[in-house]
C-alpha atoms as a PDB file:
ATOM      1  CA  UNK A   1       0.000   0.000   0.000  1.00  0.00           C
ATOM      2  CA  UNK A   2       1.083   3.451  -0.896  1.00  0.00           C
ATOM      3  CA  UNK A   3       2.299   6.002   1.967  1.00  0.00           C
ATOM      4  CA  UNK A   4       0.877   9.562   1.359  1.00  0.00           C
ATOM      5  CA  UNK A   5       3.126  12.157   3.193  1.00  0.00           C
ATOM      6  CA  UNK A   6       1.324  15.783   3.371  1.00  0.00           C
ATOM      7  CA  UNK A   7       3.737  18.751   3.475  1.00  0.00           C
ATOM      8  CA  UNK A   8       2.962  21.926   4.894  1.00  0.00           C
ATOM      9  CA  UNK A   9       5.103  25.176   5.621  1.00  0.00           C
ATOM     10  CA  UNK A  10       4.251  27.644   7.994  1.00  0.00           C
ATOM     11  CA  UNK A  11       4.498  30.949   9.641  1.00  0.00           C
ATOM     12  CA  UNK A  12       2.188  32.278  12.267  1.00  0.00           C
ATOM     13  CA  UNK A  13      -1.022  30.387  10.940  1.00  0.00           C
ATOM     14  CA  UNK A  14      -2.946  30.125  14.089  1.00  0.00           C
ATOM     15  CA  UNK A  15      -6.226  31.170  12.223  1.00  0.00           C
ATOM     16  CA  UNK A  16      -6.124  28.647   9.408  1.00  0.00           C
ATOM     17  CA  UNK A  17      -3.728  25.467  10.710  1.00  0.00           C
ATOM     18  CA  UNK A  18      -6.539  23.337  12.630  1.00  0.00           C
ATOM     19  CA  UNK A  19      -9.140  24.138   9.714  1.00  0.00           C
ATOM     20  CA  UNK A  20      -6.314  22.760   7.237  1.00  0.00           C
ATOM     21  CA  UNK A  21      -4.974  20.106   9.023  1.00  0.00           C
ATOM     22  CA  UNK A  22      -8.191  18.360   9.751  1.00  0.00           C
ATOM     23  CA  UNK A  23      -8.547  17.962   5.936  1.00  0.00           C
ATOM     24  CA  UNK A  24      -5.700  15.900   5.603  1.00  0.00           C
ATOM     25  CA  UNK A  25      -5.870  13.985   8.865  1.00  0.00           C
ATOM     26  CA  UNK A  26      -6.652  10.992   6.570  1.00  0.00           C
ATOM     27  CA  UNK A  27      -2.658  11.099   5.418  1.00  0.00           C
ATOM     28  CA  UNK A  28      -0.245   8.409   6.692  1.00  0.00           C
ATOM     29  CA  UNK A  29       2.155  11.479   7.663  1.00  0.00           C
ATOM     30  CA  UNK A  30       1.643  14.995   8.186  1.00  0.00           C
ATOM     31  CA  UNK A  31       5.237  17.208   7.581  1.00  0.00           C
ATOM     32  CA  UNK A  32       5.134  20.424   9.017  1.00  0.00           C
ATOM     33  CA  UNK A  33       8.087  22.870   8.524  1.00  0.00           C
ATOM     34  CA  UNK A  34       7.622  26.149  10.436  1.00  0.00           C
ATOM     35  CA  UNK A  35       9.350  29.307  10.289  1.00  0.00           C
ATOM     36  CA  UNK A  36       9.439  29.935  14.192  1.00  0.00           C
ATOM     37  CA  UNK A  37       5.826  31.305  13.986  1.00  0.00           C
ATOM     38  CA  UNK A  38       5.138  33.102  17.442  1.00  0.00           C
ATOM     39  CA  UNK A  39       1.729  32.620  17.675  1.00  0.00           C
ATOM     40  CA  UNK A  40       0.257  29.060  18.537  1.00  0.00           C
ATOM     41  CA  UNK A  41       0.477  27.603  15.195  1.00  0.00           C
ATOM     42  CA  UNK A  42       2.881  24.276  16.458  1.00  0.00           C
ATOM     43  CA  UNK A  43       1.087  23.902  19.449  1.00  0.00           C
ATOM     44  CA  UNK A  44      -2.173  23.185  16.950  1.00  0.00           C
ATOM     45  CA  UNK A  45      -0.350  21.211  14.877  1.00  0.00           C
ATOM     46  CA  UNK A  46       1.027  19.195  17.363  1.00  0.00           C
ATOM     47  CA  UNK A  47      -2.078  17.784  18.166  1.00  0.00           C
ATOM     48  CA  UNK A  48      -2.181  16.409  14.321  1.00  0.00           C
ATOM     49  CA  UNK A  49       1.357  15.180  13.840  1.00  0.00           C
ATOM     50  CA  UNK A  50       5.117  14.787  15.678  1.00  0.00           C
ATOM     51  CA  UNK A  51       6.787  15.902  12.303  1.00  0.00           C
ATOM     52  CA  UNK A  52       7.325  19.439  13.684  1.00  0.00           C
ATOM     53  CA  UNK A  53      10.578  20.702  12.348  1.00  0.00           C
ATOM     54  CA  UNK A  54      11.972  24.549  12.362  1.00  0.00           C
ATOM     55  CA  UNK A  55      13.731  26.008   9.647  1.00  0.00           C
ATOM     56  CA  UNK A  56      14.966  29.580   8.996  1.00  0.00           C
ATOM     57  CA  UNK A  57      13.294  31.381   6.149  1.00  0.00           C
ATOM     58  CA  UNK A  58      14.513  31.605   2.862  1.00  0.00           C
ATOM     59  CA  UNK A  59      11.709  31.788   0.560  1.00  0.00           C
ATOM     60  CA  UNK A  60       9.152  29.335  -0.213  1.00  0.00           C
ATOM     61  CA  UNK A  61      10.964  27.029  -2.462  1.00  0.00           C
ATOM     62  CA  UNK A  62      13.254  25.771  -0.221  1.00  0.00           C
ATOM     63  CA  UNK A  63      11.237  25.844   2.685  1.00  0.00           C
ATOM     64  CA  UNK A  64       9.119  23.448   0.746  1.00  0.00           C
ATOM     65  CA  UNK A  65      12.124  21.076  -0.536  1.00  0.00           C
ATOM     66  CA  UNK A  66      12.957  21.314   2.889  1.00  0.00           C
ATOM     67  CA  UNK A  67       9.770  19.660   4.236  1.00  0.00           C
ATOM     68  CA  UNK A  68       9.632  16.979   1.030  1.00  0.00           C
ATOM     69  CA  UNK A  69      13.031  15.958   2.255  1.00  0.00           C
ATOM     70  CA  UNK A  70      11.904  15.455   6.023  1.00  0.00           C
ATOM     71  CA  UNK A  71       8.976  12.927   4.566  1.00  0.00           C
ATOM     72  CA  UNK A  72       9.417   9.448   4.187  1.00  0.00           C
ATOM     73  CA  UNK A  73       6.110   8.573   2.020  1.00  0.00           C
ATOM     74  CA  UNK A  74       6.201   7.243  -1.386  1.00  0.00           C
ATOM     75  CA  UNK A  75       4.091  10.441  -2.379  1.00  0.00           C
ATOM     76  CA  UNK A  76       3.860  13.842  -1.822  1.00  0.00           C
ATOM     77  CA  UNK A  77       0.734  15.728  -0.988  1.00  0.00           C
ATOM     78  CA  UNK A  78       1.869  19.927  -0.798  1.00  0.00           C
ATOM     79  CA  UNK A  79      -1.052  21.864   0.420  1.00  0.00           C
ATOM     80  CA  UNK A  80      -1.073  25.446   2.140  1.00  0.00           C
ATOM     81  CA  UNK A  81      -2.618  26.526   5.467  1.00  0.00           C
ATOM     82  CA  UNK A  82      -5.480  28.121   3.928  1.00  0.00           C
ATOM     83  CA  UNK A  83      -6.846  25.484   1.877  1.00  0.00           C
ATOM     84  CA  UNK A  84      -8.751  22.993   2.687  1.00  0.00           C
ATOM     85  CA  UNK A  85      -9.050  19.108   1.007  1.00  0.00           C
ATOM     86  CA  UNK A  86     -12.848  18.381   0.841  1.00  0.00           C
ATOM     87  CA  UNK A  87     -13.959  14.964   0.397  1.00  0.00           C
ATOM     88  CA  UNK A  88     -14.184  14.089  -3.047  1.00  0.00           C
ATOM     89  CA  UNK A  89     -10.754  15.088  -3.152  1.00  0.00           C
ATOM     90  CA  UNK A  90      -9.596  13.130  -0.777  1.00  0.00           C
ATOM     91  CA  UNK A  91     -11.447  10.124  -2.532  1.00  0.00           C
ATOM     92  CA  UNK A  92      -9.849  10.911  -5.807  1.00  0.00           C
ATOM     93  CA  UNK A  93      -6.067  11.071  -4.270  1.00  0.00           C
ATOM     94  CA  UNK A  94      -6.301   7.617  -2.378  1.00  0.00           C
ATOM     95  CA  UNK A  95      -7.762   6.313  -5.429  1.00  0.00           C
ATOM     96  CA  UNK A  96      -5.117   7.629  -7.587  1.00  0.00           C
ATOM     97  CA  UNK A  97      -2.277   6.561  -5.500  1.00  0.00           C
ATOM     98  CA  UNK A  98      -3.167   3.269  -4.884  1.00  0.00           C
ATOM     99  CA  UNK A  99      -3.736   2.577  -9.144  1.00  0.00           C
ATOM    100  CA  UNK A 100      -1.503   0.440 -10.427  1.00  0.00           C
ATOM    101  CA  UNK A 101      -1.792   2.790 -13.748  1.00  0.00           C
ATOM    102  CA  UNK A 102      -1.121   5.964 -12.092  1.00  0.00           C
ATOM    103  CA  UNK A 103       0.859   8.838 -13.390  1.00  0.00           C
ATOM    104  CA  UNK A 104       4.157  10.587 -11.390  1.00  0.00           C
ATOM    105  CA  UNK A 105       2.196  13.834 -10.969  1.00  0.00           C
ATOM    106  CA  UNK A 106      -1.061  15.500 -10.799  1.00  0.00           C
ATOM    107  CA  UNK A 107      -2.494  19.101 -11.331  1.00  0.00           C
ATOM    108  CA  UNK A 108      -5.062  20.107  -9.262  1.00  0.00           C
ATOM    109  CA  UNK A 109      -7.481  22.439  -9.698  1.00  0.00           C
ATOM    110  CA  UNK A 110      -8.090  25.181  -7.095  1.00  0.00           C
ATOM    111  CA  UNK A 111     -11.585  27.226  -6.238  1.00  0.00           C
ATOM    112  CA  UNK A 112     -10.501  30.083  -4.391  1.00  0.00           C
ATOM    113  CA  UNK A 113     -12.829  31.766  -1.975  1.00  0.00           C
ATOM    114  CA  UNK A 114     -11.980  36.034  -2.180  1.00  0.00           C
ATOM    115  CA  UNK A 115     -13.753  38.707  -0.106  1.00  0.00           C
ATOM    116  CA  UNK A 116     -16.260  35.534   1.067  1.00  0.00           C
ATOM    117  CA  UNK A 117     -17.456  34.667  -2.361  1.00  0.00           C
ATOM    118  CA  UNK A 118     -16.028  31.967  -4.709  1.00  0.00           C
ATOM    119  CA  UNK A 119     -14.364  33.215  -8.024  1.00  0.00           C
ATOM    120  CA  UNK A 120     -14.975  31.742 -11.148  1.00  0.00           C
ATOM    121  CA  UNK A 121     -13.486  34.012 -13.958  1.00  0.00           C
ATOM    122  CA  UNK A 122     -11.127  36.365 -14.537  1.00  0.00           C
ATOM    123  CA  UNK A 123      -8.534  33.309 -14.839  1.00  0.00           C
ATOM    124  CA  UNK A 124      -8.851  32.590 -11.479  1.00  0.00           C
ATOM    125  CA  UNK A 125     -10.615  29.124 -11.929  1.00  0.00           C
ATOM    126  CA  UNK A 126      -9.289  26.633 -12.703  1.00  0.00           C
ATOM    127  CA  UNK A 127      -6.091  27.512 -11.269  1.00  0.00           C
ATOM    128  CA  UNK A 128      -4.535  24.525 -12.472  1.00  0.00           C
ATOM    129  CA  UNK A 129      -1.744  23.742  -9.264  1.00  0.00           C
ATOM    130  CA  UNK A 130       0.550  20.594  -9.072  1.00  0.00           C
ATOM    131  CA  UNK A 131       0.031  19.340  -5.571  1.00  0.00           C
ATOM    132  CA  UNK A 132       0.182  16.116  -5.546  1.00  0.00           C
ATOM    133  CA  UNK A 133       3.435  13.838  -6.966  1.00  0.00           C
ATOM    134  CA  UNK A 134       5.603  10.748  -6.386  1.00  0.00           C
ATOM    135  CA  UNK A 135       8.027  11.576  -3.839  1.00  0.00           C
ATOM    136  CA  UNK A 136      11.189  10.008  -5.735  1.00  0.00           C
ATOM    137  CA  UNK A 137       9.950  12.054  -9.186  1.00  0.00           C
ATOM    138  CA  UNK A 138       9.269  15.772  -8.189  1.00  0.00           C
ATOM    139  CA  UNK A 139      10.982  18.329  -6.844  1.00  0.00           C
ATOM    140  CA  UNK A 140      10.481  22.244  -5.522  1.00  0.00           C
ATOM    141  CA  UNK A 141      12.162  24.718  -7.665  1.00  0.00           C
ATOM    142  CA  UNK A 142      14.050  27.192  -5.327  1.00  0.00           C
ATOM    143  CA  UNK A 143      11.858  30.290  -5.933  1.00  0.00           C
ATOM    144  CA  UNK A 144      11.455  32.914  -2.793  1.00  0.00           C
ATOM    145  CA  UNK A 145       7.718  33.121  -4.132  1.00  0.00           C
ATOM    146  CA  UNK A 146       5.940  31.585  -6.280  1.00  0.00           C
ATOM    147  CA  UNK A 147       7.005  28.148  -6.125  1.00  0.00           C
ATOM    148  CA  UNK A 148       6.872  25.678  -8.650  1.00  0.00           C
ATOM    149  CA  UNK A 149       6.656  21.617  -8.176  1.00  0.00           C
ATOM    150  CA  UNK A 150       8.892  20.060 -11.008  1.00  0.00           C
ATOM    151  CA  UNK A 151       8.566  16.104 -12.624  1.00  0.00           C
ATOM    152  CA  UNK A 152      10.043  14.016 -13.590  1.00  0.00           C
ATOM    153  CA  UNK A 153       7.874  11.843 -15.797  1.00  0.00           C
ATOM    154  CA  UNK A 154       4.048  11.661 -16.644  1.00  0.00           C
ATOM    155  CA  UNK A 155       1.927  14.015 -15.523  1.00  0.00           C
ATOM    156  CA  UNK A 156      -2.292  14.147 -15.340  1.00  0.00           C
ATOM    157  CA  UNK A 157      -4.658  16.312 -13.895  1.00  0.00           C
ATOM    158  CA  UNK A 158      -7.150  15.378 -11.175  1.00  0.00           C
ATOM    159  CA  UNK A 159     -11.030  16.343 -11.365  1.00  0.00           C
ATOM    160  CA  UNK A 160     -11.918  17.620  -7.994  1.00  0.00           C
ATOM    161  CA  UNK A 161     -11.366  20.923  -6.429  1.00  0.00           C
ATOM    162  CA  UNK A 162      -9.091  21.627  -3.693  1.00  0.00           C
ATOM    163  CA  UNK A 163     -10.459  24.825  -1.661  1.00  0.00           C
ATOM    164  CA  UNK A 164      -8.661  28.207  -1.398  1.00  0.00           C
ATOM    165  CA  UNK A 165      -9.640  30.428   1.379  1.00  0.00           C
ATOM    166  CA  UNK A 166      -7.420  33.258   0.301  1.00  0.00           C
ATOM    167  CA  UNK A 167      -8.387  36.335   1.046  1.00  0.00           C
ATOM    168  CA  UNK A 168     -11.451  36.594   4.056  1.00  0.00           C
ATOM    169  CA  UNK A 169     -11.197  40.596   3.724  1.00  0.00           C
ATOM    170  CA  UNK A 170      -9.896  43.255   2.182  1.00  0.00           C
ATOM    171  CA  UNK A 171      -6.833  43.940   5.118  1.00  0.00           C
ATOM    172  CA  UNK A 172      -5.820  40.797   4.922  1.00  0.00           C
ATOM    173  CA  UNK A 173      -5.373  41.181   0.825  1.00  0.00           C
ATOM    174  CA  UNK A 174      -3.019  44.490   1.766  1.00  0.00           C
ATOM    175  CA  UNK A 175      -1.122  42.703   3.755  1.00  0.00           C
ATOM    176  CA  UNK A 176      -0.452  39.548   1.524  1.00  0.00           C
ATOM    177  CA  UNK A 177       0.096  41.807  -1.402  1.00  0.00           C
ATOM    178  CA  UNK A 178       2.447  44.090   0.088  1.00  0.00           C
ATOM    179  CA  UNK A 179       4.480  40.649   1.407  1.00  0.00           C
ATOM    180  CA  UNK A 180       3.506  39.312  -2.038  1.00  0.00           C
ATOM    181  CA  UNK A 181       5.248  42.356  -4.032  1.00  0.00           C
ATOM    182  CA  UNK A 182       8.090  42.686  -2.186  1.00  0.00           C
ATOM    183  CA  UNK A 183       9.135  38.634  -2.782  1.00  0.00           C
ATOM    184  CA  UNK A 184       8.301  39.054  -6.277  1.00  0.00           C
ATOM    185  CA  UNK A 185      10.198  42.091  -6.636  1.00  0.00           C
ATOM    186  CA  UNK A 186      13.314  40.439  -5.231  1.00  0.00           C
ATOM    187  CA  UNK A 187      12.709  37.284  -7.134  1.00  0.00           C
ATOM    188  CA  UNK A 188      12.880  38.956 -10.529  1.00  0.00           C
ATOM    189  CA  UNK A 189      16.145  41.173  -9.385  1.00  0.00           C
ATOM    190  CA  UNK A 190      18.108  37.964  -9.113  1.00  0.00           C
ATOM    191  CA  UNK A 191      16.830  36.878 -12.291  1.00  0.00           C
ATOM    192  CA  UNK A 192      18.633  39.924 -13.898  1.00  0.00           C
ATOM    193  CA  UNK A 193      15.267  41.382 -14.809  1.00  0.00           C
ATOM    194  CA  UNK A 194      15.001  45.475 -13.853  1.00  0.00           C
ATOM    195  CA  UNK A 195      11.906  47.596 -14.832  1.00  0.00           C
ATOM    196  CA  UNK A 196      11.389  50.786 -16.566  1.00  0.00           C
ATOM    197  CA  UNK A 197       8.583  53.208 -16.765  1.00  0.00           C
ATOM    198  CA  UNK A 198       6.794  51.109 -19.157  1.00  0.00           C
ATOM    199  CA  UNK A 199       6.803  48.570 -16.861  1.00  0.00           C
ATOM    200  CA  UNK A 200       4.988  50.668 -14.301  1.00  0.00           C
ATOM    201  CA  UNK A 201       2.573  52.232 -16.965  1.00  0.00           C
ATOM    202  CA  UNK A 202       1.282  49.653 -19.268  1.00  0.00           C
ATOM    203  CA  UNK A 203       1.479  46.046 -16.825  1.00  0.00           C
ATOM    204  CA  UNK A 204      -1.126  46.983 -14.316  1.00  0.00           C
ATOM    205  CA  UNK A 205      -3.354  48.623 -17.362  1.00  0.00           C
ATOM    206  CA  UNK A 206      -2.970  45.178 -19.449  1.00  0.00           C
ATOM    207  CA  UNK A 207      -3.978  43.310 -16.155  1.00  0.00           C
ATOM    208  CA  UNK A 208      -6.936  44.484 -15.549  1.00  0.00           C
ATOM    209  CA  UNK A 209      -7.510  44.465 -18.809  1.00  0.00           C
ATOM    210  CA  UNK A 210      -6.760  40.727 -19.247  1.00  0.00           C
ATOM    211  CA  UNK A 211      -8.728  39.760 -16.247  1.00  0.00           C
ATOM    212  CA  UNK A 212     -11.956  41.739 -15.952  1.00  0.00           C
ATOM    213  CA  UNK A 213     -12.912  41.568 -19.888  1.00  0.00           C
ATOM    214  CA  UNK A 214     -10.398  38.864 -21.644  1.00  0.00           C
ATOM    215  CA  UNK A 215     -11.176  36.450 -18.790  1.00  0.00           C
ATOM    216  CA  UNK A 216     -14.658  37.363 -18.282  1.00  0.00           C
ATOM    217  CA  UNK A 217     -14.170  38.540 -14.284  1.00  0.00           C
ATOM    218  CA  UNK A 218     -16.930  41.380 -14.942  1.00  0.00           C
ATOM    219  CA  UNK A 219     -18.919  37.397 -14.377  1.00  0.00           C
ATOM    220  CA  UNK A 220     -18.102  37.862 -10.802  1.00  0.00           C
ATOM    221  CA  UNK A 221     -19.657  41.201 -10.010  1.00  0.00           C
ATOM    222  CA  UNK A 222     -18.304  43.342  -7.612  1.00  0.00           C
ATOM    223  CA  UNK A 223     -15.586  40.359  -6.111  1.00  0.00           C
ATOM    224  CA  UNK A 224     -14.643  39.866  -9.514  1.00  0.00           C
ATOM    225  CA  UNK A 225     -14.276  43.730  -9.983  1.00  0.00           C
ATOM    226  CA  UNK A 226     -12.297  44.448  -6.951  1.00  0.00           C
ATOM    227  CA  UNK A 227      -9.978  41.420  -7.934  1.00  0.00           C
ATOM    228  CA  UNK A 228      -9.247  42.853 -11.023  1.00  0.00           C
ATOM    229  CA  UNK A 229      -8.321  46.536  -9.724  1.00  0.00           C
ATOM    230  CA  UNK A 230      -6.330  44.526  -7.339  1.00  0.00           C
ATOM    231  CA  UNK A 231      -4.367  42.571  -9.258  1.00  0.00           C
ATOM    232  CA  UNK A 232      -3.449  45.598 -11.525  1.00  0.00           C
ATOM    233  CA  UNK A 233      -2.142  47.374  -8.515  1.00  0.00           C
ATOM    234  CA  UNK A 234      -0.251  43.968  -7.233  1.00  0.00           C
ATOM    235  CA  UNK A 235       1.577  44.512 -10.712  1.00  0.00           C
ATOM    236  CA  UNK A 236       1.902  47.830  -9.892  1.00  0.00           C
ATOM    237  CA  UNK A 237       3.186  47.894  -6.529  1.00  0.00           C
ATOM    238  CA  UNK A 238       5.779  45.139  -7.354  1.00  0.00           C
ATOM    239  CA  UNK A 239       7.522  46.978 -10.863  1.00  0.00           C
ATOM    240  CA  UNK A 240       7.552  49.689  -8.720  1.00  0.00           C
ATOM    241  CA  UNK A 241       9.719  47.797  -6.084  1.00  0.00           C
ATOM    242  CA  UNK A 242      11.725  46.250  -8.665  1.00  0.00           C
ATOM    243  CA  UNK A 243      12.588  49.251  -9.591  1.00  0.00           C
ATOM    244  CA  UNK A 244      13.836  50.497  -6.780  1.00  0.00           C
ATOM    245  CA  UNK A 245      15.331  47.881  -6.340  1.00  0.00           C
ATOM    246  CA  UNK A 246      17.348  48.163  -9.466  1.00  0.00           C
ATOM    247  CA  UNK A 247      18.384  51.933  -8.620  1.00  0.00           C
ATOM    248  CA  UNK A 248      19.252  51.046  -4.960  1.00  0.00           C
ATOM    249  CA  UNK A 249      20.735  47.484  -4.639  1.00  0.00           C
ATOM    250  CA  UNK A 250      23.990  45.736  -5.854  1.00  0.00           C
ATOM    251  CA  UNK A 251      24.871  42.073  -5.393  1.00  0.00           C
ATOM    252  CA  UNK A 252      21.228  39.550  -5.098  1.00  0.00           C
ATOM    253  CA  UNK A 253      19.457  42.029  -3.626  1.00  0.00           C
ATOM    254  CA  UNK A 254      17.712  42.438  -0.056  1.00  0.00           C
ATOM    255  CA  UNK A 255      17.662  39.267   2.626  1.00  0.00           C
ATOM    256  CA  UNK A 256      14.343  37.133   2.806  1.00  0.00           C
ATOM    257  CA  UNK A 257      12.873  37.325   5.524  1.00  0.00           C
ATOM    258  CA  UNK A 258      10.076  35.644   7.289  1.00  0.00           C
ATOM    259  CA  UNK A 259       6.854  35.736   5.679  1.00  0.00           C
ATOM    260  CA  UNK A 260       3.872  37.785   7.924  1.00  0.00           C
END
């Protein structure tokens, strides 16, 4: 019988980590890798699992290899604090990984729930995320942000949704996209990229653009509205910090530090 390890990094998740973990208590192992959270987040997760370990931050690549490498199943669940696996889901994995004609990977697709409403447009559905892989066949690419899984071999895509509780109000969205900009902004300096005034200008217009009429959010009323002002400014704020970045910094730019 296959051994399904569930990897989870964390940082001051007290509001989300009992909600989360309870949706993967099914798991044969439950990795958590936590940034020395202050609040009660370990204490929580404690309660779920003895695979507590403590890492510096560094970005959420490695903090994700990092937690891959502490697990000892023969595949790899990755889900974040604020989603949730719902049933069918769960049905579909343990089906999947105990087929003798399964693939090394799956997509998953993610409903995310912003503002308290669940979005459907505006390219936000199906957000198509590789969660789920055969520990000895993926990897975590090294990315401060924006993290990708990599495989090696086949890879499918899985029918059921996993739930995204991203964003319950509007502070909360400040706060993750000021975090959100500043990672990004860093993560493109040591890629060599540096932005101009073009940048600044025409990215955030072609955003909303792209997501409240290309990708239909108008569908979503005033959620799907908001979203797409949003996301324009996220574009904004972070070609603005790249470029101050690029006027200010030498070397790989500013340390990473831990996520709020």
């Amino acid at each position: 019988m296959s051994k399904i390890s569930c990897v989870i990094i964390t940082y001051n998740e007290s509001k989300n980590i009992r909600r989360f973990l309870e949706s993967v208590s099914w798991t044969d192992e439950i990795v958590v890798v936590d940034s020395y959270s202050t609040d009660d987040t370990r204490e929580i997760a404690s309660a779920f699992t003895d695979k507590i370990h403590r890492l510096k931050w560094s970005g959420f690549g490695p903090a994700k290899e990092y937690a891959k490498a502490k697990a000892t199943g023969d595949w790899i669940l990755s889900v974040d604090a604020d989603e949730v696996v719902p049933g069918k889901l769960r049905e579909e994995i343990q089906n999947i990984t105990e087929s003798d004609e399964s693939l090394d990977g799956y997509f998953v697709p993610r409903r995310s729930n912003f503002l308290g409403r669940w979005i459907k447009h505006g390219g936000w559905y199906p957000d198509l995320v590789l969660r789920l892989f055969k520990r000895e066949k993926g990897s975590f690419t090294d990315r401060v942000v924006h993290e990708e899984v990599r495989v090696s071999g086949s890879i499918g895509r899985l029918r059921n949704d996993l739930l995204h509780y991203t964003d319950p109000d509007f502070d909360h969205y400040l706060k993750k996209l000021n975090r959100y900009t500043s990672l990004d902004a860093i993560q493109l300096f040591r890629q060599g990229r540096r932005a101009g005034i073009l940048d600044i200008l025409l990215r955030p217009i072609l955003t909303f653009m792209k997501m409240y009429f290309f990708k239909r959010g108008f569908l979503d009323g005033l959620p799907g509205l908001i979203l797409a002002v949003s996301s324009s400014f996220y574009v904004f704020s972070k070609y603005v910090k790249l470029c101050h970045l690029t006027e200010t910094t030498t070397g790989e730019g500013p340390e990473v530090t831990a996520p709020s």
